[in-house]
Protein backbone atom coordinates (compact mmCIF):
# COMPACT_ATOMS: atom_id res chain seq x y z
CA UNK A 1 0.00 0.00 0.00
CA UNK A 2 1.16 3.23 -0.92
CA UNK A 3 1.11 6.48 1.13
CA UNK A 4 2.19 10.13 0.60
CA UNK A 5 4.56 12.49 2.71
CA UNK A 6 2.54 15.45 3.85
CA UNK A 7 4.89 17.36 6.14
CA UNK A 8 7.96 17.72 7.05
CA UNK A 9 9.78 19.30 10.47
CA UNK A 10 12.87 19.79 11.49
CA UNK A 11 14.34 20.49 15.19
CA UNK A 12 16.42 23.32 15.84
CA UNK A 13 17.85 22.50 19.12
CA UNK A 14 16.67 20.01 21.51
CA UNK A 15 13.07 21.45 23.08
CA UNK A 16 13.47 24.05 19.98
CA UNK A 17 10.96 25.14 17.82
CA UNK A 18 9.77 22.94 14.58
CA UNK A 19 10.33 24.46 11.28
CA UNK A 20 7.87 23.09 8.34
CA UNK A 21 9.86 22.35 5.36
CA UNK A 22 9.62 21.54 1.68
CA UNK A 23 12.62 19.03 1.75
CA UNK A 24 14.60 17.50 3.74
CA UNK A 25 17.49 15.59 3.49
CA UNK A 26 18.41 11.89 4.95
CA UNK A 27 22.07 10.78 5.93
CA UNK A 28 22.49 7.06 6.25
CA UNK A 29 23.88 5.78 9.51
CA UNK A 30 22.72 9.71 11.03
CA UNK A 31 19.77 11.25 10.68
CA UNK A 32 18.28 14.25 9.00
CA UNK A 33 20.56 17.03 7.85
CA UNK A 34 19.91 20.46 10.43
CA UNK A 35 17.78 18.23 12.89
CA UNK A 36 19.02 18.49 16.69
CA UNK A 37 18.05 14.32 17.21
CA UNK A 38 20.92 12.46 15.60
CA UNK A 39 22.30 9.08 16.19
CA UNK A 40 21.07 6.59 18.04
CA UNK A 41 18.36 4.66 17.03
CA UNK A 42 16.02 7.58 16.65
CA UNK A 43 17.21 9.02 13.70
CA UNK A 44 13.76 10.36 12.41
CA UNK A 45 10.28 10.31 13.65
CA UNK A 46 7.40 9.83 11.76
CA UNK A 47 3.36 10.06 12.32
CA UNK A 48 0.19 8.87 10.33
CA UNK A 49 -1.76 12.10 9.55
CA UNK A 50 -5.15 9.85 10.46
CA UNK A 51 -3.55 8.89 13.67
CA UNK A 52 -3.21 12.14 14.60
CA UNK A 53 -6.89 13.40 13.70
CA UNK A 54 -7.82 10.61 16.36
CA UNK A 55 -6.02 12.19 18.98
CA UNK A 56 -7.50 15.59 17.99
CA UNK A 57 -10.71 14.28 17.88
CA UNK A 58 -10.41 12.67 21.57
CA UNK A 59 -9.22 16.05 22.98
CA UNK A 60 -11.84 18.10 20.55
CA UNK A 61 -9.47 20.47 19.90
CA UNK A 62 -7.62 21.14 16.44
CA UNK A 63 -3.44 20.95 17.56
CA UNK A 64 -1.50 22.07 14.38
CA UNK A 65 0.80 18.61 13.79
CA UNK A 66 4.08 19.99 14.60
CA UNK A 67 2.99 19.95 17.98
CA UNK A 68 3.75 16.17 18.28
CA UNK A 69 7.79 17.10 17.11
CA UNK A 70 7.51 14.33 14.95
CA UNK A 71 9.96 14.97 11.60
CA UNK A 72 7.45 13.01 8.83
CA UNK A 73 3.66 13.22 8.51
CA UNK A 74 2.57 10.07 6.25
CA UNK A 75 -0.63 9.79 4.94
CA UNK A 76 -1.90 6.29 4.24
CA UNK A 77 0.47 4.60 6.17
CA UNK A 78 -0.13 2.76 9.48
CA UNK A 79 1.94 2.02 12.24
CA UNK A 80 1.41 -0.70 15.29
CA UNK A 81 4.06 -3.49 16.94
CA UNK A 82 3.91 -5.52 13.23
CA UNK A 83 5.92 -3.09 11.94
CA UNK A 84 9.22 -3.09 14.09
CA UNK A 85 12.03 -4.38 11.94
CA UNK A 86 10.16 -3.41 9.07
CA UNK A 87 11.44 -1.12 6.21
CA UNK A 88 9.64 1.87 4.94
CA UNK A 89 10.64 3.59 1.66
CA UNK A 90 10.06 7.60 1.76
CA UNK A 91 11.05 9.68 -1.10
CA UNK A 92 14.38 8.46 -1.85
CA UNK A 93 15.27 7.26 1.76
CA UNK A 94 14.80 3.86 3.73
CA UNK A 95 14.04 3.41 7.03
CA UNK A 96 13.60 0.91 9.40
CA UNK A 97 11.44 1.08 12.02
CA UNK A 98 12.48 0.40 15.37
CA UNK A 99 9.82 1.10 18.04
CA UNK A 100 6.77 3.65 18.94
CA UNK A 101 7.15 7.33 19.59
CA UNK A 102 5.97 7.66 23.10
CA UNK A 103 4.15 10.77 23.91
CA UNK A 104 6.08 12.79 26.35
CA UNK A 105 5.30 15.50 29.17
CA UNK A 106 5.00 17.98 25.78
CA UNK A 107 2.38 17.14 24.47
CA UNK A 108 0.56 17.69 27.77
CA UNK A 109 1.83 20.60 28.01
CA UNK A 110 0.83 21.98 24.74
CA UNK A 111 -2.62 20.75 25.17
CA UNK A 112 -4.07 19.24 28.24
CA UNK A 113 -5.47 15.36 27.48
CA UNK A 114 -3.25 15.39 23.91
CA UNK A 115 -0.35 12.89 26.09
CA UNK A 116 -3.23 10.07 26.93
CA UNK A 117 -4.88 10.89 23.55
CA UNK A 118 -2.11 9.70 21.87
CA UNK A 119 -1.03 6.42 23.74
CA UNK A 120 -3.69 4.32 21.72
CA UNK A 121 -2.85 2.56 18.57
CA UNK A 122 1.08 3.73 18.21
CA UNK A 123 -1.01 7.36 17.74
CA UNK A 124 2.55 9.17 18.85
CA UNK A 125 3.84 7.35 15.68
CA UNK A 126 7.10 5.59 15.25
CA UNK A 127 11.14 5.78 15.30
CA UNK A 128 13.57 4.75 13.23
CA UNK A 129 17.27 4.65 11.81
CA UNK A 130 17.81 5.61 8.41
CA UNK A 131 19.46 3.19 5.94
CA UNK A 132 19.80 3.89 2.94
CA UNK A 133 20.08 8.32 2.39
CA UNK A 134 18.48 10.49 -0.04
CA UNK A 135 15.83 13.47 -0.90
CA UNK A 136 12.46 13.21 1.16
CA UNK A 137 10.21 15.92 -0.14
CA UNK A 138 6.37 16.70 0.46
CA UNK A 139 4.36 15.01 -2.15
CA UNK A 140 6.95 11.94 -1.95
CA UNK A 141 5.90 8.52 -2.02
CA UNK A 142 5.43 6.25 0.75
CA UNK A 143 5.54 2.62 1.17
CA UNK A 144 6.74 -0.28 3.03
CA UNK A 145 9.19 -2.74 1.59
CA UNK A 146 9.44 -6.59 1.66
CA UNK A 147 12.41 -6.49 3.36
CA UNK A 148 12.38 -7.34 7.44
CA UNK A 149 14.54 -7.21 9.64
CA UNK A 150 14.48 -9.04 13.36
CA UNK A 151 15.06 -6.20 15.89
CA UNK A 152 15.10 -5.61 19.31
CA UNK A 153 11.99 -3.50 20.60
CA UNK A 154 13.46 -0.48 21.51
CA UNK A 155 11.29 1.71 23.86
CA UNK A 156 11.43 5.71 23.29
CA UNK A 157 10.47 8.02 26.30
């Protein structure tokens, strides 16, 4: 099934502001180029867009989507425990996925009831590394790959 990139964010600093952008670039083995979260096994975060009208719709309140710090907003493209390990082509970058984005004190703080609003259904999206580097733009391509990888579930905070 094939999905669509309809945002894009990247961190200043660490707690810094998210700036929307057109494109963005992927390193392999790093992260996003100009993103403060590098390394690790957190590379790049990513969020389905229908996910995230859930949560909106359980707090009844519209939250712009850069309020979850998330770097990608997919549309048509679902996340839950099946896909750890798996690999998801966006643009011209590969990812694999390597555990849920939990939601964190922020997003309480940005709008009460938006932090248990997301737990649900992987809602606060996923994590991963990035494998293979290249161009992700808005209006990219989305889908997952054959390819699967066993991995350790790795828990974000």
């Amino acid at each position: 099934m094939a999905g669509e990139v309809v945002a894009l964010w990247l961190k200043r600093f660490r707690g810094g502001p998210m700036d929307p952008k057109q494109e963005v670039e992927a390193i392999a083995d790093r992260g996003l180029r100009d993103n403060a979260n590098r390394g690790g096994k957190r590379h790049v975060t990513i969020i389905d867009e229908a996910a995230w009208r859930e949560a909106q719709q359980a707090v009844g309140v519209d939250v712009p989507p850069s309020t979850r710090r998330a770097n990608v907003m997919l549309r048509g493209i679902t996340f839950d425990k099946s896909t750890i390990g798996r690999m998801l082509r966006i643009g011209d970058a590969r990812v694999r996925i390597y555990g849920e984005t939990r939601p964190c004190e922020q997003m309480e703080e940005a709008q009460p009831g938006l932090r248990a609003a997301m737990q649900p259904r992987w809602r606060g999206g996923a994590f991963g590394v990035i494998v293979e580097g290249g161009a992700i733009r808005v209006g990219d391509a989305a889908e997952w790959l054959e390819e699967v990888e066993e991995v350790r579930d790795v828990r974000d905070s």
